[in-house]
PDB file of N, CA and C in Angstrom:
ATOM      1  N   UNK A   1     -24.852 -17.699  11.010  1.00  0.00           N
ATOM      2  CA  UNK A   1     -24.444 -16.308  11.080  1.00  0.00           C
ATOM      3  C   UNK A   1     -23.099 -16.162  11.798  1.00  0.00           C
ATOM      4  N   UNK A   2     -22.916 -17.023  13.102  1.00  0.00           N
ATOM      5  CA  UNK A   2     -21.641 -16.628  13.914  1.00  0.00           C
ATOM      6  C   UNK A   2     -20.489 -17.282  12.591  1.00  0.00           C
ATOM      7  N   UNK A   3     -20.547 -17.952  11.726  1.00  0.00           N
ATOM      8  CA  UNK A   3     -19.462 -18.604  10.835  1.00  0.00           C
ATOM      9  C   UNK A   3     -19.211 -17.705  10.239  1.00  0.00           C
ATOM     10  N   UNK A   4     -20.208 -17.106   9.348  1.00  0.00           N
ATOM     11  CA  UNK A   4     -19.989 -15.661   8.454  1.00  0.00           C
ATOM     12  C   UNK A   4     -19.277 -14.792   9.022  1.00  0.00           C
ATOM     13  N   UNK A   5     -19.637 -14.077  10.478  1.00  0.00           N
ATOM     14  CA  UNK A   5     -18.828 -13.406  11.276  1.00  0.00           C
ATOM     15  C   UNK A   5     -17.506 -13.863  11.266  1.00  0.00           C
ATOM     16  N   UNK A   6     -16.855 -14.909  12.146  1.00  0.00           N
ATOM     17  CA  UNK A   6     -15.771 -14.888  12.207  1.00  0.00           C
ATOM     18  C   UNK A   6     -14.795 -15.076  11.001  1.00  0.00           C
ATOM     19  N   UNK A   7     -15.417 -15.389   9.999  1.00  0.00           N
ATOM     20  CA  UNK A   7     -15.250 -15.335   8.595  1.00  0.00           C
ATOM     21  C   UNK A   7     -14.674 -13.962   8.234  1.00  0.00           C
ATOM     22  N   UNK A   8     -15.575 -12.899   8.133  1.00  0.00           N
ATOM     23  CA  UNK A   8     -15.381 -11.427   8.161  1.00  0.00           C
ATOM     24  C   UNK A   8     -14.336 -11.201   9.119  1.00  0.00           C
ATOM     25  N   UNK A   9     -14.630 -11.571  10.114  1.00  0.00           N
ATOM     26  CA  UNK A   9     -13.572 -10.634  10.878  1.00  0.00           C
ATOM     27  C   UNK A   9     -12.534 -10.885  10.996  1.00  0.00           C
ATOM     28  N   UNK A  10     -11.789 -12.549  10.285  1.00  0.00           N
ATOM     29  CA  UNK A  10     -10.812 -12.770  10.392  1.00  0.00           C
ATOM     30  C   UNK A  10     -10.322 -11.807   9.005  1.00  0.00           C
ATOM     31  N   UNK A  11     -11.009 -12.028   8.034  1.00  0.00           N
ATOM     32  CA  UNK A  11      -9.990 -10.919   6.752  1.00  0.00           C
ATOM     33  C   UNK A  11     -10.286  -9.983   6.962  1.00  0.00           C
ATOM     34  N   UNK A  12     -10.730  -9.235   8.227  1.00  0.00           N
ATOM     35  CA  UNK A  12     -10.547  -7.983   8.233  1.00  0.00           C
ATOM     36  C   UNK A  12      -9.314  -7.054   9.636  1.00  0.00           C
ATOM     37  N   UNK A  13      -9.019  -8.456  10.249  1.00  0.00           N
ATOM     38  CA  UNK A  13      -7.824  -8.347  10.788  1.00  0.00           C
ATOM     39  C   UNK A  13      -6.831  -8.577   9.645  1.00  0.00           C
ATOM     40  N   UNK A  14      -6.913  -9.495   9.224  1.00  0.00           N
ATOM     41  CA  UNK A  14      -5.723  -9.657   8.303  1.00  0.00           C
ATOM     42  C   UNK A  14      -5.506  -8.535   7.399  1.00  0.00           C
ATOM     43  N   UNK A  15      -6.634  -8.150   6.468  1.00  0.00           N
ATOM     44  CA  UNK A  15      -6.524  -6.911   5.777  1.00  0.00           C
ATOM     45  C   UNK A  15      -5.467  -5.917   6.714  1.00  0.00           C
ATOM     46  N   UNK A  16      -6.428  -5.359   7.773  1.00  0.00           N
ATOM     47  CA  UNK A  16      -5.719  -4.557   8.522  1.00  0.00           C
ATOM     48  C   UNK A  16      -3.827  -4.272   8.847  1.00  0.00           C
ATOM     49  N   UNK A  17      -3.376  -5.865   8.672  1.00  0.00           N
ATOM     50  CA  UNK A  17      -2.257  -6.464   9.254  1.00  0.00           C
ATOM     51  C   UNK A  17      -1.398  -5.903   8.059  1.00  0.00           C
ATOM     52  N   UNK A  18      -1.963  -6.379   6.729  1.00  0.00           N
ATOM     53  CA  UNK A  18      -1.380  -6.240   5.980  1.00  0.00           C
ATOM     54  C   UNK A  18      -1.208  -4.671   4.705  1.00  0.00           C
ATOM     55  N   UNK A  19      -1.640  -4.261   5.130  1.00  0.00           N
ATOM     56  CA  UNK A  19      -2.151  -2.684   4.693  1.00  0.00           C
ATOM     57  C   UNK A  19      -0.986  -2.041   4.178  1.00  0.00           C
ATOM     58  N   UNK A  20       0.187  -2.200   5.673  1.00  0.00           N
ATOM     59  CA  UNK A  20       1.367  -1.390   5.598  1.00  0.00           C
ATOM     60  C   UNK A  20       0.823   0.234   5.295  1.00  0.00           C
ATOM     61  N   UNK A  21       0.215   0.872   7.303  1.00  0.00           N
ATOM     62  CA  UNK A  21       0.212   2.008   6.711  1.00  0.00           C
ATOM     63  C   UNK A  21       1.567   2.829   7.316  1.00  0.00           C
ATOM     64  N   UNK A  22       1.183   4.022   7.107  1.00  0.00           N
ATOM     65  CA  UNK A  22       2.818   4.499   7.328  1.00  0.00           C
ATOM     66  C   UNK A  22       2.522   5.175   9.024  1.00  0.00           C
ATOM     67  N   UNK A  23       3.277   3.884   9.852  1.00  0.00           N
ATOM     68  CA  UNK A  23       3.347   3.995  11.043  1.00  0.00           C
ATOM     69  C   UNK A  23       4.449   5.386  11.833  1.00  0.00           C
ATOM     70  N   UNK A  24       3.730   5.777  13.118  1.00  0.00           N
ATOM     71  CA  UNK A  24       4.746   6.637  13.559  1.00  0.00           C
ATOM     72  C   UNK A  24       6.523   6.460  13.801  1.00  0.00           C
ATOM     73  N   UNK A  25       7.144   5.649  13.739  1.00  0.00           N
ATOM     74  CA  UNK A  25       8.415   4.828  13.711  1.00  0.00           C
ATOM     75  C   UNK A  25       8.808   4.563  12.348  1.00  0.00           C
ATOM     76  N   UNK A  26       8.003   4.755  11.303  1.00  0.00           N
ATOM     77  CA  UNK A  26       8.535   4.918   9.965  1.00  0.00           C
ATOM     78  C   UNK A  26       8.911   6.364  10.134  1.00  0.00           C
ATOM     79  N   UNK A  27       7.733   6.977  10.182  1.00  0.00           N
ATOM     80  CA  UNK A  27       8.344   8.479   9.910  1.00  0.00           C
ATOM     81  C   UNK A  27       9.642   9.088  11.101  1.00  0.00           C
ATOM     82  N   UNK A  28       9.505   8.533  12.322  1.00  0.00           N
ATOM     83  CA  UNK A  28      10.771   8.476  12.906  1.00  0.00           C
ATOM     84  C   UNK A  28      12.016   8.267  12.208  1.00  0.00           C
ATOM     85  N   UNK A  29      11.793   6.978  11.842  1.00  0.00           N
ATOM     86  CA  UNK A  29      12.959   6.400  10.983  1.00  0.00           C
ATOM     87  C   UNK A  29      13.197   7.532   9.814  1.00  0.00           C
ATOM     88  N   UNK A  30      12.349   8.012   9.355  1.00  0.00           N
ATOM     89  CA  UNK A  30      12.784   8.974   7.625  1.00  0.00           C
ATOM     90  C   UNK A  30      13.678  10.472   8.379  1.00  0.00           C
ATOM     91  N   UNK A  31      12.917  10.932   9.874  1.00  0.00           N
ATOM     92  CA  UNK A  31      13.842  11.989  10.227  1.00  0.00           C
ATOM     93  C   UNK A  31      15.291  11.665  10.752  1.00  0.00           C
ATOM     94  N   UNK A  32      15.263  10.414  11.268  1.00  0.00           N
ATOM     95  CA  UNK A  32      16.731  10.166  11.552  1.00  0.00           C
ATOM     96  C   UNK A  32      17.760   9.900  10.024  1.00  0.00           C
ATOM     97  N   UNK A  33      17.399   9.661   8.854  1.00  0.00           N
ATOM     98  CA  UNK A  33      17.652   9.473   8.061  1.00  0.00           C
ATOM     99  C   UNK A  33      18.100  10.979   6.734  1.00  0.00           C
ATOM    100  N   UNK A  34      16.992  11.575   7.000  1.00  0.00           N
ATOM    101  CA  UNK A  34      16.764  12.893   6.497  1.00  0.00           C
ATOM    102  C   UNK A  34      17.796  14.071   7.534  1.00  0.00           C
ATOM    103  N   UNK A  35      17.854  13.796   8.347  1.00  0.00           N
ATOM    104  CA  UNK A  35      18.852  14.767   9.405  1.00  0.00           C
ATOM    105  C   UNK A  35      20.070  15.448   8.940  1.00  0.00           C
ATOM    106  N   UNK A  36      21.126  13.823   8.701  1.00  0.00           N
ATOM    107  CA  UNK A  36      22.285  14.110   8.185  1.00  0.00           C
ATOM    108  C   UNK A  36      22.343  14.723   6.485  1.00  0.00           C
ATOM    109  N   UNK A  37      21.029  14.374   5.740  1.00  0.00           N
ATOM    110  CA  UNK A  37      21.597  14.747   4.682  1.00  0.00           C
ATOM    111  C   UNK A  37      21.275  16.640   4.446  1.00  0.00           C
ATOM    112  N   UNK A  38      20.293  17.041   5.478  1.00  0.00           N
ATOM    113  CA  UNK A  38      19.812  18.503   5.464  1.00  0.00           C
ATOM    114  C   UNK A  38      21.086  18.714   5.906  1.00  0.00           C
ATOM    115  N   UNK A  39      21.744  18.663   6.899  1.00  0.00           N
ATOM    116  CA  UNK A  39      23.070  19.133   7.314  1.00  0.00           C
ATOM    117  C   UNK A  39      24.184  18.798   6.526  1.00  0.00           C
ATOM    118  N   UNK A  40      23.999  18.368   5.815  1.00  0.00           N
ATOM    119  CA  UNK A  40      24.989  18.224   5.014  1.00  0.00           C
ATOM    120  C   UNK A  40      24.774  18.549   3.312  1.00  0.00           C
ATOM    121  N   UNK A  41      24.223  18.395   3.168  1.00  0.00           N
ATOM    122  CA  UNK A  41      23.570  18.791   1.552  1.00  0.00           C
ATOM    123  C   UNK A  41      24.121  20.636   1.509  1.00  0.00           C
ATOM    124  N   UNK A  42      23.542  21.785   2.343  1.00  0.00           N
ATOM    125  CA  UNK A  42      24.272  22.885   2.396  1.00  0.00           C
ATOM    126  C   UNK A  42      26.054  23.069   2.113  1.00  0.00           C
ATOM    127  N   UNK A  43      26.680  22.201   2.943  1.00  0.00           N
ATOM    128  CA  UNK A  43      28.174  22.415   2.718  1.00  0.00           C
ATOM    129  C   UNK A  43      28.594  21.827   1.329  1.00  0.00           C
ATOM    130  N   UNK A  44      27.977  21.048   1.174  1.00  0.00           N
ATOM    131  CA  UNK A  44      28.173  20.615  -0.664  1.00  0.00           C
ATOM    132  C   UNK A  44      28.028  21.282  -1.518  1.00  0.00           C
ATOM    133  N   UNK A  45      26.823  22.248  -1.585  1.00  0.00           N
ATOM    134  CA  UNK A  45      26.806  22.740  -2.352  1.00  0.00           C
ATOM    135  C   UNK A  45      27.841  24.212  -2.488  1.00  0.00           C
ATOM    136  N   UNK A  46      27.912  25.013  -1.251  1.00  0.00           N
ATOM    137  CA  UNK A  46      29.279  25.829  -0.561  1.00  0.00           C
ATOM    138  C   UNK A  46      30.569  25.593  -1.536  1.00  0.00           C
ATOM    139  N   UNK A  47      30.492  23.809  -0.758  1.00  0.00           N
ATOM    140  CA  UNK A  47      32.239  23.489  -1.956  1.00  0.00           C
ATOM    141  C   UNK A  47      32.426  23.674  -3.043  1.00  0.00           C
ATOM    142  N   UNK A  48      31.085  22.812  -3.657  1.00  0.00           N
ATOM    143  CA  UNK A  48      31.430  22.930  -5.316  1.00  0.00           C
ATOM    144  C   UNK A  48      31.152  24.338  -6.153  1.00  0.00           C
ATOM    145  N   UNK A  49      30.578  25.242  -5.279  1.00  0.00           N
ATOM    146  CA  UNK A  49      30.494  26.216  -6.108  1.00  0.00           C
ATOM    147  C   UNK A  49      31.967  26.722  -5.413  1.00  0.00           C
ATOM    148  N   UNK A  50      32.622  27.261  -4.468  1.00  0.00           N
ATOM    149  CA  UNK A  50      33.783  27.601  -4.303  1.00  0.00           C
ATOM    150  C   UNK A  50      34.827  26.697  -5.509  1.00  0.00           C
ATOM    151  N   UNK A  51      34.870  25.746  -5.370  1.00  0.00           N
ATOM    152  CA  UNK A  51      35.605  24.957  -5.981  1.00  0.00           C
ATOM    153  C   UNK A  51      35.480  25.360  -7.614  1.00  0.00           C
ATOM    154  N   UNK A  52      34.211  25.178  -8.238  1.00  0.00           N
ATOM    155  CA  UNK A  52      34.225  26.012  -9.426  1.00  0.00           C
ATOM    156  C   UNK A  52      34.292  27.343  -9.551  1.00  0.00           C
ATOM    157  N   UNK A  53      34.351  27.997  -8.902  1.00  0.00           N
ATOM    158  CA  UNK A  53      34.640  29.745  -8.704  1.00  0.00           C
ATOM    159  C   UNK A  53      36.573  29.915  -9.188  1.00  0.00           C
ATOM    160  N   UNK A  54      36.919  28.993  -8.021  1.00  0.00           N
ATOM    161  CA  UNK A  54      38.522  28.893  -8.088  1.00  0.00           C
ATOM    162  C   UNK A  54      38.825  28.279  -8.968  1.00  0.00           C
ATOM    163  N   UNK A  55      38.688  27.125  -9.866  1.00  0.00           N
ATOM    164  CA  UNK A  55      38.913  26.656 -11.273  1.00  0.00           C
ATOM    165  C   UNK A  55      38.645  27.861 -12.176  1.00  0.00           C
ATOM    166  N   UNK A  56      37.542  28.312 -12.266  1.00  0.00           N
ATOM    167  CA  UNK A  56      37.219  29.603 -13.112  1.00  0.00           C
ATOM    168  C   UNK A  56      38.557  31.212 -13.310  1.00  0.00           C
ATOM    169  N   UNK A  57      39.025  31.208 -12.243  1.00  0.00           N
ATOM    170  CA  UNK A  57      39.471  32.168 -11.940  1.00  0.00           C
ATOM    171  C   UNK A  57      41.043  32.043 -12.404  1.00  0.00           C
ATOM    172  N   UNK A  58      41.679  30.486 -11.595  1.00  0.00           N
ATOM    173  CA  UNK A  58      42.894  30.191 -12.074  1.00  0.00           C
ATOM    174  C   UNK A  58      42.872  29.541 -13.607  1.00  0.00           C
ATOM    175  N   UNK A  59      41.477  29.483 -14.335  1.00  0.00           N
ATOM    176  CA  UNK A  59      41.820  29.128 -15.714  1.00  0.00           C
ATOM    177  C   UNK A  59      41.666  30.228 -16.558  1.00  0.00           C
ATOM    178  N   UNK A  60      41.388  31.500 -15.729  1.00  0.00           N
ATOM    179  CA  UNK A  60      41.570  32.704 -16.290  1.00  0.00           C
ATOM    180  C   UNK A  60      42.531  33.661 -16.362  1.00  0.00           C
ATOM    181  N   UNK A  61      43.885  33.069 -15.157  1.00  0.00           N
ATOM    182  CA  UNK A  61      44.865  33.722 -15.147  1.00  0.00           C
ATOM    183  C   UNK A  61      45.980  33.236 -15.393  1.00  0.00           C
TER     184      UNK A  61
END
């Protein structure tokens, strides 16, 4: 019985090990990542519609 056990419990550390669940320091990592593009994704879109507004206007006059 103790063979079976440590049997089990070694693939069930290992299972565990290998799972890859989504740890708190991943999702850390996605807001440091996600930060710059929320702050920045707004002014992009600002430009290019200014930018096509003013193409529009000077290809109208």
């Amino acid at each position: 019985m103790r063979k079976w056990w440590r049997k089990k419990k070694g693939q069930m550390r290992k299972s565990k090990k290998d799972k890859g669940d989504y740890t708190f320091w991943d999702g850390v990592l996605d807001v440091l990542l996600w930060v710059p593009e929320l702050i920045l994704l707004p002014l992009r879109v600002i430009f290019w519609l200014l930018r096509g507004i003013s193409r529009n206007i000077v290809d109208f006059f």
